[in-house]
Protein backbone atom coordinates (compact mmCIF):
# COMPACT_ATOMS: atom_id res chain seq x y z
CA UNK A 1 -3.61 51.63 34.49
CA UNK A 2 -4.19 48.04 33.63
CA UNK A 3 -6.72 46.77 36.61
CA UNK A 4 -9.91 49.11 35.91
CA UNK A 5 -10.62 47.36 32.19
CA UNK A 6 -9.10 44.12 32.64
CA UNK A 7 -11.12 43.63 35.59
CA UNK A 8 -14.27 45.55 34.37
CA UNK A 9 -14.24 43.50 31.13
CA UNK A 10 -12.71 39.83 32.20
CA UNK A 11 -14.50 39.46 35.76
CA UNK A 12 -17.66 39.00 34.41
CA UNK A 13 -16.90 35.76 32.33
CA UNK A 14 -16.84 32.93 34.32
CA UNK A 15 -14.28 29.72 33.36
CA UNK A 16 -15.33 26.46 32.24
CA UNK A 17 -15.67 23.33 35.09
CA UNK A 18 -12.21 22.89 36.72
CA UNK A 19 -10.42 19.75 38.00
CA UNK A 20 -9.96 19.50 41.54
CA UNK A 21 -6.19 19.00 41.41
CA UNK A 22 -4.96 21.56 39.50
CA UNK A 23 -1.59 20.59 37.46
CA UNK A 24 1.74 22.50 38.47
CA UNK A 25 3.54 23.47 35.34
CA UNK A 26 5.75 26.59 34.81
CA UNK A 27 5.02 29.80 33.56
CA UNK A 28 7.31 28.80 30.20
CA UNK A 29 5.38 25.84 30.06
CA UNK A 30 1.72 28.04 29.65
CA UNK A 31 3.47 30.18 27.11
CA UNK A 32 5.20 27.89 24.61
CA UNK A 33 2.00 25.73 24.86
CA UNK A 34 -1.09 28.00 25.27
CA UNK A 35 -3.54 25.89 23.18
CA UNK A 36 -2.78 22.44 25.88
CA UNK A 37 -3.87 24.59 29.36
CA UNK A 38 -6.83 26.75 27.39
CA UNK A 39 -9.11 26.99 30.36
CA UNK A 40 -7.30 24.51 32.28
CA UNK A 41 -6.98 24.60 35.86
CA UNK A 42 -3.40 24.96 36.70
CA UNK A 43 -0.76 26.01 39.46
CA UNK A 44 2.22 28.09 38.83
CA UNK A 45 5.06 29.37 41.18
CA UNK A 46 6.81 32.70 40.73
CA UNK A 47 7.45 36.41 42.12
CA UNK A 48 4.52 39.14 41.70
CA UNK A 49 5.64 42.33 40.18
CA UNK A 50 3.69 45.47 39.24
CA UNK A 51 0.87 44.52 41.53
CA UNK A 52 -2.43 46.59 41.35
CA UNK A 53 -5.41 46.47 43.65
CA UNK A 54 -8.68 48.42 43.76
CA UNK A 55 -11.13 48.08 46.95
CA UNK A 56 -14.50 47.48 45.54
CA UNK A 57 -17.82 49.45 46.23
CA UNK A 58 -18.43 47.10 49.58
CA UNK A 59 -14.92 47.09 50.80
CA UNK A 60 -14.87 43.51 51.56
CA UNK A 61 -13.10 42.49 48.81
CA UNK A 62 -10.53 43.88 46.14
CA UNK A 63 -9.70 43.45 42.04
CA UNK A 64 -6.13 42.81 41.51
CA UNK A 65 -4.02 42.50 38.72
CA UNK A 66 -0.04 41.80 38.41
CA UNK A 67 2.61 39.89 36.59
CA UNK A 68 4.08 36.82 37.69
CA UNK A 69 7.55 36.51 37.04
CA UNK A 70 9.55 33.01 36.57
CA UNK A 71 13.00 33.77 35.47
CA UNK A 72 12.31 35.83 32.31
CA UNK A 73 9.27 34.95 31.53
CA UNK A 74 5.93 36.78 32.75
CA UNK A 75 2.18 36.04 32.74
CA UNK A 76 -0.64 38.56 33.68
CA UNK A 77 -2.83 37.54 36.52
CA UNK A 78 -5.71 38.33 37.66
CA UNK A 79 -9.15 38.18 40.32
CA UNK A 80 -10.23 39.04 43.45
CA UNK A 81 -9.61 38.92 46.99
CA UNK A 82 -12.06 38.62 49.84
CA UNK A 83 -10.53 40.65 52.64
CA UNK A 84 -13.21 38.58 55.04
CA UNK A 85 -10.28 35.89 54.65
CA UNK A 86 -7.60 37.46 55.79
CA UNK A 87 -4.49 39.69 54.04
CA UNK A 88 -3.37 39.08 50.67
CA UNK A 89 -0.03 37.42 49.72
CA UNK A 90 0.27 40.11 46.67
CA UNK A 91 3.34 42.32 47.21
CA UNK A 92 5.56 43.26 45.31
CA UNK A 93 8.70 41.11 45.49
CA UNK A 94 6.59 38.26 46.77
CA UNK A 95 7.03 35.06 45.72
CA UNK A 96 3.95 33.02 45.75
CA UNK A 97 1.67 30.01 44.18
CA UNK A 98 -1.31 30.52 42.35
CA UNK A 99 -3.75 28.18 41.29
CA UNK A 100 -6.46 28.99 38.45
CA UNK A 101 -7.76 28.78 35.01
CA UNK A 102 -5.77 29.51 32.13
CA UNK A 103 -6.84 31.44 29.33
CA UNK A 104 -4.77 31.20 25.97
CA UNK A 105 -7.52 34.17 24.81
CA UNK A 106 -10.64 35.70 25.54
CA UNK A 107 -12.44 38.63 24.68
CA UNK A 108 -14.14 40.47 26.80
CA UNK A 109 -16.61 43.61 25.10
CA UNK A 110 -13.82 45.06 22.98
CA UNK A 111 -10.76 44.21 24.39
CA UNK A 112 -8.90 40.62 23.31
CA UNK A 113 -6.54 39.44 26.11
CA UNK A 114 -3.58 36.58 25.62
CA UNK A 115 -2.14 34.19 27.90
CA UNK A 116 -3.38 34.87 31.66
CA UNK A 117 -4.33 33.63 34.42
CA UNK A 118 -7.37 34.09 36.56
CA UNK A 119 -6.66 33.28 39.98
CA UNK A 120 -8.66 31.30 41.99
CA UNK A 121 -5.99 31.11 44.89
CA UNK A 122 -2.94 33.33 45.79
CA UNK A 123 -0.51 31.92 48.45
CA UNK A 124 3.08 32.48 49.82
CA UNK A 125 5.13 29.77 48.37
CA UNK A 126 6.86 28.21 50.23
CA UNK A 127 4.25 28.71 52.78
CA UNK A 128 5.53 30.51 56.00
CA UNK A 129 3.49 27.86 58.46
CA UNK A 130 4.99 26.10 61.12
CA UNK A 131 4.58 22.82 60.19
CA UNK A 132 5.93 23.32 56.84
CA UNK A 133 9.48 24.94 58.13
CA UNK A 134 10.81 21.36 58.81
CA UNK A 135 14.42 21.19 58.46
CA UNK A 136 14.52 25.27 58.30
CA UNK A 137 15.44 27.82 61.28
CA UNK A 138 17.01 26.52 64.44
CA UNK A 139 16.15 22.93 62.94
CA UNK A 140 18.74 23.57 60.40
CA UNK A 141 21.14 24.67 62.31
CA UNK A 142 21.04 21.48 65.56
CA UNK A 143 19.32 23.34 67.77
CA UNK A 144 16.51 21.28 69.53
């Protein structure tokens, strides 16, 4: 399994200052240009797949790892989630936003990891509040 030593050995390193508006690029974009968003704070859109989580010693919060797809390209993601906040947006099949630091490499004890992203944020995209849905449901449709 993945999670246990990419969380283990990247968790521990924390990411350079970020900008407060992180830029939205695409997943393509981080791969064909890894050197330009090194430890940049950026947001990307796509569908989680091969999701793993592991509840840590407290139980308040869980490591997760997965792989954002964007057509056919992937990046690995990973952090942690406090469960004080509510549930997590990572489900297989999901498509969501997530907003972090990229990492074109790191190394972390022995392991060397390429191209992924440590989440600072997970969210359903597009989200599923009410005042987002304009123009969608019965509003779409003419009914008042």
């Amino acid at each position: 399994m993945l999670l246990p030593w990419l969380i283990t050995c990247v968790l521990g390193i924390l990411p350079s200052p970020i900008s407060s508006y992180p830029e939205l690029v695409t997943v393509q974009s981080l791969l064909s240009n890894p050197e330009h968003f090194h430890k940049k704070h950026v947001t990307v859109r796509g569908v989680v797949r091969q999701p793993e989580m592991h509840l840590d010693e407290t139980g308040l919060f869980f490591d997760f790892v997965f792989v954002l797809q964007e057509g056919n390209q992937q990046l690995v993601v990973f952090g942690r989630h406090d469960r004080t906040q509510g549930s997590s947006p990572i489900v297989m099949g999901e498509r969501v936003q997530v907003s972090g630091v990229f990492w074109k490499d790191r190394v972390a004890k022995e392991y060397h990891f390429e191209n992924n992203l440590e989440a600072l944020a997970v969210t359903l995209y597009p989200p599923l509040t009410p005042d987002r849905a304009e123009g969608m449901a019965l509003g779409a449709q003419g009914h008042t």
